[in-house]
N, C-alpha and C. Protein backbone atom coordinates (compact mmCIF):
# COMPACT_ATOMS: atom_id res chain seq x y z
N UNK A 1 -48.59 -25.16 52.91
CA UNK A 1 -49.95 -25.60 52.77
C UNK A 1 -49.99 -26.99 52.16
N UNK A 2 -50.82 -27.47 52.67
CA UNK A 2 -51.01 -29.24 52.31
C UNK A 2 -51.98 -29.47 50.75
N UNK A 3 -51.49 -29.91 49.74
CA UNK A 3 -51.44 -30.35 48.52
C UNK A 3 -52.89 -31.50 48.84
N UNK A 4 -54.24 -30.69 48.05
CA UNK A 4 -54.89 -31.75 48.30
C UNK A 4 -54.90 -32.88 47.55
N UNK A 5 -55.55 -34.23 47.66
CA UNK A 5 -54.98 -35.70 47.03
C UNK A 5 -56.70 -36.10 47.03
N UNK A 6 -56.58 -36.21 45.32
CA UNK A 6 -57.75 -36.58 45.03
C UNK A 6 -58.73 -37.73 45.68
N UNK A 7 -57.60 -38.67 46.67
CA UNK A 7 -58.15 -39.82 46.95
C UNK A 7 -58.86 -39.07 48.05
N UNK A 8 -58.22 -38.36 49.05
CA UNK A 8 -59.13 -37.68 49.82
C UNK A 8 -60.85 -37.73 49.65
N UNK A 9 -61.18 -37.03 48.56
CA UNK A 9 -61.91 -36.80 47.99
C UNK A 9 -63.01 -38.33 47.90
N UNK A 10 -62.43 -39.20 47.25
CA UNK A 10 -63.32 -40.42 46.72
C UNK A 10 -63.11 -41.06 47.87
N UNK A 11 -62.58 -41.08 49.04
CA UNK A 11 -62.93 -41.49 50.81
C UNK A 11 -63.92 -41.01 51.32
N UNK A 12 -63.63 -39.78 50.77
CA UNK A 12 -65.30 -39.15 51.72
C UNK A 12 -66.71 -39.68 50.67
N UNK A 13 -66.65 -39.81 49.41
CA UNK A 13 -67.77 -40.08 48.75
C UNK A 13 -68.27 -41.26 48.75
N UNK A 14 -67.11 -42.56 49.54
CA UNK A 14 -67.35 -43.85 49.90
C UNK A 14 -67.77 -43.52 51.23
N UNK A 15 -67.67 -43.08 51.84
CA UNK A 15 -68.39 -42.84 53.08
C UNK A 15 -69.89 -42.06 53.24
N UNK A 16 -69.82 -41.36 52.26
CA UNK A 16 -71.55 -40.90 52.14
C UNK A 16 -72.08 -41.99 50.65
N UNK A 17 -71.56 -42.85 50.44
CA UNK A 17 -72.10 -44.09 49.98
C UNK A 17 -72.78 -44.87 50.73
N UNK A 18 -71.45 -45.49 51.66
CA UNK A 18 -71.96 -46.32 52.54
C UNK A 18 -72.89 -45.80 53.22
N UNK A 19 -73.20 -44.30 53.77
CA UNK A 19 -74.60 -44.01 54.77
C UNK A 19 -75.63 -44.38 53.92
N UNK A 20 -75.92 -43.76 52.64
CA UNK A 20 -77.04 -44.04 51.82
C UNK A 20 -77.13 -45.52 51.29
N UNK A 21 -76.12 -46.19 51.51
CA UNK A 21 -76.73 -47.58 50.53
C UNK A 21 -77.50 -48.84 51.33
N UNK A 22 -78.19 -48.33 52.91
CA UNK A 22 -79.15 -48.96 53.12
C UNK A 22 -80.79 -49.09 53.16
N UNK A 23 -81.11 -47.62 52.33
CA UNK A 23 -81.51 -47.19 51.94
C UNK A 23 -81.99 -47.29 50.33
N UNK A 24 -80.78 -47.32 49.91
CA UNK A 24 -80.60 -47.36 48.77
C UNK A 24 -81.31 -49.05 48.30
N UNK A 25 -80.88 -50.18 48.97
CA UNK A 25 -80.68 -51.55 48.88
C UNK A 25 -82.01 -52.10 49.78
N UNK A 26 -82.78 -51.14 50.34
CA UNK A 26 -84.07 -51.80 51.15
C UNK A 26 -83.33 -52.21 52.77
N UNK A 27 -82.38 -51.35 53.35
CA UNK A 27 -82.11 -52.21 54.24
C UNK A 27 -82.75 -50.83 55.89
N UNK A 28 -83.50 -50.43 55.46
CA UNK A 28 -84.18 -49.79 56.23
C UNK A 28 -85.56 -49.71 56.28
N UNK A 29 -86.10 -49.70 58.00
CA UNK A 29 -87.76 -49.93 57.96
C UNK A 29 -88.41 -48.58 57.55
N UNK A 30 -89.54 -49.04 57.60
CA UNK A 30 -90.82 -47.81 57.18
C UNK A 30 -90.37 -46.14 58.24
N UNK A 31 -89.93 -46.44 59.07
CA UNK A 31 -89.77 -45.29 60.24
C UNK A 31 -88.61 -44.58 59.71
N UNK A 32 -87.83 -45.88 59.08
CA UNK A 32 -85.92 -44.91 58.53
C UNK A 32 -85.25 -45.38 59.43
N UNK A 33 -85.47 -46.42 59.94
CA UNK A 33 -84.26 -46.80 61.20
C UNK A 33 -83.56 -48.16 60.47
N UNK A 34 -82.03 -48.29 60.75
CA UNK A 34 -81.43 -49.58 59.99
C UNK A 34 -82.70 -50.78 60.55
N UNK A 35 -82.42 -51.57 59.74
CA UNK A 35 -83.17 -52.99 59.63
C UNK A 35 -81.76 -54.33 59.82
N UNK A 36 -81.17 -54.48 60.79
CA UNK A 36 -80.31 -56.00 61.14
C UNK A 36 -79.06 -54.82 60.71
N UNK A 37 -77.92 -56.53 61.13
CA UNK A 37 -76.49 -55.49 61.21
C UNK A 37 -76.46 -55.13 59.95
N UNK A 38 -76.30 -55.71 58.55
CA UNK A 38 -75.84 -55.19 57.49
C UNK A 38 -76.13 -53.88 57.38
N UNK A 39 -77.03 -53.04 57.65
CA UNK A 39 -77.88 -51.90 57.25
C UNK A 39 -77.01 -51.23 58.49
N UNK A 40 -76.98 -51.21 59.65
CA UNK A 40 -76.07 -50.87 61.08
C UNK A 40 -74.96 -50.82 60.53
N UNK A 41 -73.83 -51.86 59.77
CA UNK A 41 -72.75 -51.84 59.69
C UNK A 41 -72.63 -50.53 58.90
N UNK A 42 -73.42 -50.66 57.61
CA UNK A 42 -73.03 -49.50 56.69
C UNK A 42 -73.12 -48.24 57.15
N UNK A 43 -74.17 -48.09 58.15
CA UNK A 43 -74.43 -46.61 58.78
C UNK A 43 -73.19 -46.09 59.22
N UNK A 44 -72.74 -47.42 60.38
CA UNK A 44 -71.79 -46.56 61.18
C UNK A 44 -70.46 -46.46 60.80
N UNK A 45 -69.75 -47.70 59.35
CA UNK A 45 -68.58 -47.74 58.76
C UNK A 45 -68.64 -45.96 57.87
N UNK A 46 -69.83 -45.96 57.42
CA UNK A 46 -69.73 -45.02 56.58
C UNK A 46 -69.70 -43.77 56.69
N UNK A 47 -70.50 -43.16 58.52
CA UNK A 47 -69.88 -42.16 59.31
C UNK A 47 -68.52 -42.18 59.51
N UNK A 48 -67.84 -43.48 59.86
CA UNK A 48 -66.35 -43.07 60.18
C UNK A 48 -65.83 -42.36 59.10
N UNK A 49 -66.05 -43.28 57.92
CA UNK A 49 -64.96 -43.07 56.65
C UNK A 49 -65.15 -41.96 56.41
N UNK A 50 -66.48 -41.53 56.43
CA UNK A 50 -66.69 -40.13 55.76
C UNK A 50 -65.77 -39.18 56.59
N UNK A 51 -66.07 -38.96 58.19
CA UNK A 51 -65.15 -38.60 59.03
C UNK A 51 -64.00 -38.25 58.86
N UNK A 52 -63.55 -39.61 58.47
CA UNK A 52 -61.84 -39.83 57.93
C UNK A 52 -61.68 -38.91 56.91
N UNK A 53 -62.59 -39.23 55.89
CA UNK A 53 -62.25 -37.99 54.60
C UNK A 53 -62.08 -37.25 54.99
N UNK A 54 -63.14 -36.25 55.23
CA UNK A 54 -63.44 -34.58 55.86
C UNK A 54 -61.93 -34.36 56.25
N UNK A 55 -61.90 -35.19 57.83
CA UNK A 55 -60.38 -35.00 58.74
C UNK A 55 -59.41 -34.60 57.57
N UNK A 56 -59.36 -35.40 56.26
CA UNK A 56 -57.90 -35.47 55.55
C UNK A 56 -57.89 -34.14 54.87
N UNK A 57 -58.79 -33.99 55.20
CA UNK A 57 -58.66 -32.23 54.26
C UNK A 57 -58.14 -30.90 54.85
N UNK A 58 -58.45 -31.02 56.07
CA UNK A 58 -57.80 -30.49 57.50
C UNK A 58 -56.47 -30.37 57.45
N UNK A 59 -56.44 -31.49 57.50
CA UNK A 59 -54.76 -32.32 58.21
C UNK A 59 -54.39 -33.07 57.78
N UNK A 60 -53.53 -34.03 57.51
CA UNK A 60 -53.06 -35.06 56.98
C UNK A 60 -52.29 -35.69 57.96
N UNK A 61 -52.44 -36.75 58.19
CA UNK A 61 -51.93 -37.68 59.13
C UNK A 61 -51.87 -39.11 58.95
N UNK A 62 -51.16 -40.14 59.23
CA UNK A 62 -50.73 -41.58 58.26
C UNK A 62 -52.15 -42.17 59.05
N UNK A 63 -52.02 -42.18 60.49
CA UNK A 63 -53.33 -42.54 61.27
C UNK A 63 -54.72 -42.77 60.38
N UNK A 64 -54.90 -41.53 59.25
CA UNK A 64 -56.21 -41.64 58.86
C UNK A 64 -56.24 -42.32 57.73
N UNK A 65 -54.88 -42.45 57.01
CA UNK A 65 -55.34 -43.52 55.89
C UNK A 65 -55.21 -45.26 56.55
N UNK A 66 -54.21 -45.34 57.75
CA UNK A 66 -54.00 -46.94 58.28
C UNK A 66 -55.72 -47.02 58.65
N UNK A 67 -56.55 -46.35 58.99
CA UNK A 67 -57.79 -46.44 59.60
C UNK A 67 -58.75 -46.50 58.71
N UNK A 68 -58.57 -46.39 57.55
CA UNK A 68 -59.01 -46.34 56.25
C UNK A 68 -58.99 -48.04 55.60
N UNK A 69 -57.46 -48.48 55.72
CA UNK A 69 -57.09 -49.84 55.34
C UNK A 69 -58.31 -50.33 56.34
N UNK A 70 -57.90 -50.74 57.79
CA UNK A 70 -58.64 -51.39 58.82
C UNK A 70 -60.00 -51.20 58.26
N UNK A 71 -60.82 -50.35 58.14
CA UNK A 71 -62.05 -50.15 58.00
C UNK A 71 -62.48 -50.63 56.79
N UNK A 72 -61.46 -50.73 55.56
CA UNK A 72 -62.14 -51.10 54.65
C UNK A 72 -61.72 -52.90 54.59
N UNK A 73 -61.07 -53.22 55.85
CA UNK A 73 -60.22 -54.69 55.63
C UNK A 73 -62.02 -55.09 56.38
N UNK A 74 -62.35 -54.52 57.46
CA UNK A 74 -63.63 -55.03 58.36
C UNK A 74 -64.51 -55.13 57.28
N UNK A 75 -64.78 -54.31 56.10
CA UNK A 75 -65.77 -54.19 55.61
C UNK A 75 -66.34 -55.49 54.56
N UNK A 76 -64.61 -55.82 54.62
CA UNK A 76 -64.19 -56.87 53.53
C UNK A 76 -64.87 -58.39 54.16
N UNK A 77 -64.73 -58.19 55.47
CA UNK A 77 -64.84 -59.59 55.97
C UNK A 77 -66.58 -59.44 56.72
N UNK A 78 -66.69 -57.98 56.75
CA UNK A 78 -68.04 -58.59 57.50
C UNK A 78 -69.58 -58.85 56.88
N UNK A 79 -69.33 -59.43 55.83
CA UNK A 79 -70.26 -60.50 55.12
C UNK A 79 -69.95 -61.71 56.08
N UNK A 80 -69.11 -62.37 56.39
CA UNK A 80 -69.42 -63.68 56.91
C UNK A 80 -69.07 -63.36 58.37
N UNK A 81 -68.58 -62.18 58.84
CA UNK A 81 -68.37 -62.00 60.50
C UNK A 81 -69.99 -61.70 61.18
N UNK A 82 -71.34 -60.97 60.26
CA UNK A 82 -71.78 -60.75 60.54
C UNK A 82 -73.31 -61.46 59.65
N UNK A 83 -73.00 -62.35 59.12
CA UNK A 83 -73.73 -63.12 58.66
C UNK A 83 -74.89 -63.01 57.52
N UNK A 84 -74.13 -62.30 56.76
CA UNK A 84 -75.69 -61.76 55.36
C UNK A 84 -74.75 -62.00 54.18
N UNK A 85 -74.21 -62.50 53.98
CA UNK A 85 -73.63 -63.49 52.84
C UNK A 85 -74.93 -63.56 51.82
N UNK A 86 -75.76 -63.92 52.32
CA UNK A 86 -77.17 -64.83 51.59
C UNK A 86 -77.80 -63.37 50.40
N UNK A 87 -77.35 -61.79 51.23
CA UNK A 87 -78.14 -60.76 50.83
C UNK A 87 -76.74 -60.26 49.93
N UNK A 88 -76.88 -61.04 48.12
CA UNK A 88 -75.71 -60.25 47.52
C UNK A 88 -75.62 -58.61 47.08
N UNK A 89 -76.24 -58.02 47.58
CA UNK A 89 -76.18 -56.22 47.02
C UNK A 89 -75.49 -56.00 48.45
N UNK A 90 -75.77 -56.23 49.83
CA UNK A 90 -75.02 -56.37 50.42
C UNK A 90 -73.60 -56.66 50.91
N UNK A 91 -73.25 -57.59 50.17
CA UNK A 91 -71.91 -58.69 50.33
C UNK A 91 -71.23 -57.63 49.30
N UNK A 92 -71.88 -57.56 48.19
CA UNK A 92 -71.26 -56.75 47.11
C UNK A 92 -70.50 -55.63 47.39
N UNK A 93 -71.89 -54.91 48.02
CA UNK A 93 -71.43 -53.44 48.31
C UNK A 93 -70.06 -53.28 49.47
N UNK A 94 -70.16 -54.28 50.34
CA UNK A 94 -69.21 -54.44 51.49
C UNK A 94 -67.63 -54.35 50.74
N UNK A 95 -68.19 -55.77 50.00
CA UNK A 95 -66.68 -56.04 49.26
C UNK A 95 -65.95 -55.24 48.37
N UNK A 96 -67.13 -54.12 47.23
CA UNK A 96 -66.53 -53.41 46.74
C UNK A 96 -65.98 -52.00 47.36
N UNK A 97 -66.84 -51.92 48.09
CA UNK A 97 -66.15 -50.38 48.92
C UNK A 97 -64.94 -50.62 49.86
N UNK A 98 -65.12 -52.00 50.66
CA UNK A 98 -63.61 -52.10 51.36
C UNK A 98 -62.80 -52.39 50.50
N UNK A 99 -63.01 -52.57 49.83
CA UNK A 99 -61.52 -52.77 48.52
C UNK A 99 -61.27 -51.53 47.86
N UNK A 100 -61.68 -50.87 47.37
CA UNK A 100 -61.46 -49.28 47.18
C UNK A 100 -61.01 -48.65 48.51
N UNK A 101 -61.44 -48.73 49.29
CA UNK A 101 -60.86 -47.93 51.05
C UNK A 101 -59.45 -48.20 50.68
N UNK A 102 -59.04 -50.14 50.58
CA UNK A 102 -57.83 -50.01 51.00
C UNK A 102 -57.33 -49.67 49.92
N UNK A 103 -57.23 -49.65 48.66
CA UNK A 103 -56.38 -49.11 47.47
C UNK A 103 -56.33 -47.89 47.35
N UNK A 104 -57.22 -46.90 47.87
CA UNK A 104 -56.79 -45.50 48.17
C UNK A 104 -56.07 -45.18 49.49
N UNK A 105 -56.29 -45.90 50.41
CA UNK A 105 -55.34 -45.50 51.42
C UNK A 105 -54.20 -45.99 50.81
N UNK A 106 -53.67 -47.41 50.84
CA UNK A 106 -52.19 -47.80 50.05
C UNK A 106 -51.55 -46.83 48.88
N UNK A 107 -52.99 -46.22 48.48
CA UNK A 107 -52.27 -45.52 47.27
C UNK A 107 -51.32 -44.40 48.08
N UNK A 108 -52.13 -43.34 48.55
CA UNK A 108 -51.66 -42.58 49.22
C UNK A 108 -50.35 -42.61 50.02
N UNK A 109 -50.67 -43.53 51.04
CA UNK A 109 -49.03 -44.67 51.98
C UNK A 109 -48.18 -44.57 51.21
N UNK A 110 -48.01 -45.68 49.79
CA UNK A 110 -46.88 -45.27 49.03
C UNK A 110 -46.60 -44.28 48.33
N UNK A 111 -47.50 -43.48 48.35
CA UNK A 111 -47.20 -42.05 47.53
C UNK A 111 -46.19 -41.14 48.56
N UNK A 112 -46.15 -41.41 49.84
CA UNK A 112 -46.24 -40.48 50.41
C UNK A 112 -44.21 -41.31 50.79
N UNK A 113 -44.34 -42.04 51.05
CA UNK A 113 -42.58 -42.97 51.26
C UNK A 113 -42.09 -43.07 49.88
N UNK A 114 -42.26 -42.46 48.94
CA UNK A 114 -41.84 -42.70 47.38
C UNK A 114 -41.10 -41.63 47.09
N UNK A 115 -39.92 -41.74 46.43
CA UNK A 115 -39.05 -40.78 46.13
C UNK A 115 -40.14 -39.64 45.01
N UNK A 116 -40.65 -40.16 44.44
CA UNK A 116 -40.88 -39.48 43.56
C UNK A 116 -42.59 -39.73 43.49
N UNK A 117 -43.30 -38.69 43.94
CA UNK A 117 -44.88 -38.61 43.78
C UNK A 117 -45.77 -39.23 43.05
N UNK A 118 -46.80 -40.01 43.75
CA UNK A 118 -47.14 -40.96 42.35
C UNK A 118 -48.60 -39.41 42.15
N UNK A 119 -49.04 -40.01 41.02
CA UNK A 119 -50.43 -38.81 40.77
C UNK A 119 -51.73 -39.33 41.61
């Protein structure tokens, strides 16, 4: 049986972050539908990740943390790929959650090629 890994855990809660934080940040209209990409990006980064979590609890597979890095490397850059730089709770939120994505996936990666288990 597969040893669950706390990071698991704080992947999926960055991913039901990211659904709520356009919402959270005003980036949705009166109806509840995203408002421009920033509000789009977070919806649909934050279905994957969450995704990804859930999946890791299942199964474990290297696939879902490298997809984890990628997703949180996009998240990193798309303040200026997608142009809302100007909106900082935005830029913020991008930058701080793809940077957590990838330090829990890396964490995991080397935990997992390491002689000896990190916690």
């Amino acid at each position: 049986m597969k040893q669950r890994r706390w990071q698991d855990h704080i992947v999926f809660i960055i991913g039901m972050w990211l659904i709520a934080s356009p919402w959270v940040f005003g980036g949705y209209g009166p109806d509840s539908f995203p408002i421009g990409a920033p509000a789009w990006n977070f919806l649909v980064c934050g279905l994957v990740v969450a995704a990804l979590g859930g999946a890791a609890y299942a199964s474990y597979h290297l696939w879902e943390d490298r997809a984890d890095i990628l997703l949180g490397g996009w998240l990193i850059v798309s303040p200026w790929a997608l142009r809302y730089t100007e909106n900082p709770l935005f830029t913020w939120n991008a930058l701080i959650s793809g940077l957590l994505l990838i330090i829990l996936a890396a964490w995991v990666l080397l935990g997992r090629h390491s002689p000896t288990p990190l916690p």
